[in-house]
Protein backbone atom coordinates (compact mmCIF):
# COMPACT_ATOMS: atom_id res chain seq x y z
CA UNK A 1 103.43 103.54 89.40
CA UNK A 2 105.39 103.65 86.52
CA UNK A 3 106.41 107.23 84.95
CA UNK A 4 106.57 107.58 81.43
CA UNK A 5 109.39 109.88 79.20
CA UNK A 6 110.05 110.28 76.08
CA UNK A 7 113.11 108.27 76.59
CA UNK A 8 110.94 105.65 78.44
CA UNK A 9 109.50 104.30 81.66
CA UNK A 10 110.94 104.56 85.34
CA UNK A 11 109.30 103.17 88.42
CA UNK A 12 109.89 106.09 90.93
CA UNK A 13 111.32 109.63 90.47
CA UNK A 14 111.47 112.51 92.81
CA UNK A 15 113.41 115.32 93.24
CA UNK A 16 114.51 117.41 96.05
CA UNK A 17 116.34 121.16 96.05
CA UNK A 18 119.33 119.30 94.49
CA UNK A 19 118.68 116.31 93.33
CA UNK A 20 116.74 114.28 91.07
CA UNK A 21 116.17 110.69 92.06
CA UNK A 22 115.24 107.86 89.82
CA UNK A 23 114.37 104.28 91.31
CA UNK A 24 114.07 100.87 89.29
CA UNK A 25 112.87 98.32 91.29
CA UNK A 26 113.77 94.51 90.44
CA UNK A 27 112.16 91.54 92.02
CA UNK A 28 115.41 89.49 93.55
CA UNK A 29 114.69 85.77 93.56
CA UNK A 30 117.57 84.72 95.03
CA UNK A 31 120.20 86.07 97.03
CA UNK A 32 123.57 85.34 94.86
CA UNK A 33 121.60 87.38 91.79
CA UNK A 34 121.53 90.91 94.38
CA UNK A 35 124.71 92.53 92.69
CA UNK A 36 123.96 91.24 89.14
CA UNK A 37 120.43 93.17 89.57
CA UNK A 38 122.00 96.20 91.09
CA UNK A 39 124.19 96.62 88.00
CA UNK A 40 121.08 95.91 85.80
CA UNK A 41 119.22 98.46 86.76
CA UNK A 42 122.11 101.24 87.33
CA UNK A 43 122.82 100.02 83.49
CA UNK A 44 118.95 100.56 82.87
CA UNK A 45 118.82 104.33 84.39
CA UNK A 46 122.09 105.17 82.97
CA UNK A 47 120.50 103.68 78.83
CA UNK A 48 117.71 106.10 79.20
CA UNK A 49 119.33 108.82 80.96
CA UNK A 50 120.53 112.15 79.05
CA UNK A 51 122.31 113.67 82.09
């Protein structure tokens, strides 16, 4: 499930005392593309975030 913001959409938040988490999930196809993902989607949270 997808949550939308006025800044956008993100595939999982939740939050704790402390924390706020927000997960972007990205379908790997193969396994030499795992960091260039990882940095896609920290780049991703970090576009839409106002933190």
């Amino acid at each position: 499930m997808e949550y939308q913001t006025a800044l956008g959409r993100s595939d999982l938040c939740f939050e704790d005392d402390k924390n706020l988490y927000i997960c972007e999930f990205k379908v790997i196809r193969k396994v030499n593309k795992v960091q260039s993902k990882i940095d896609e989607a920290k780049a991703q949270i970090r576009k839409k975030s106002i933190l």
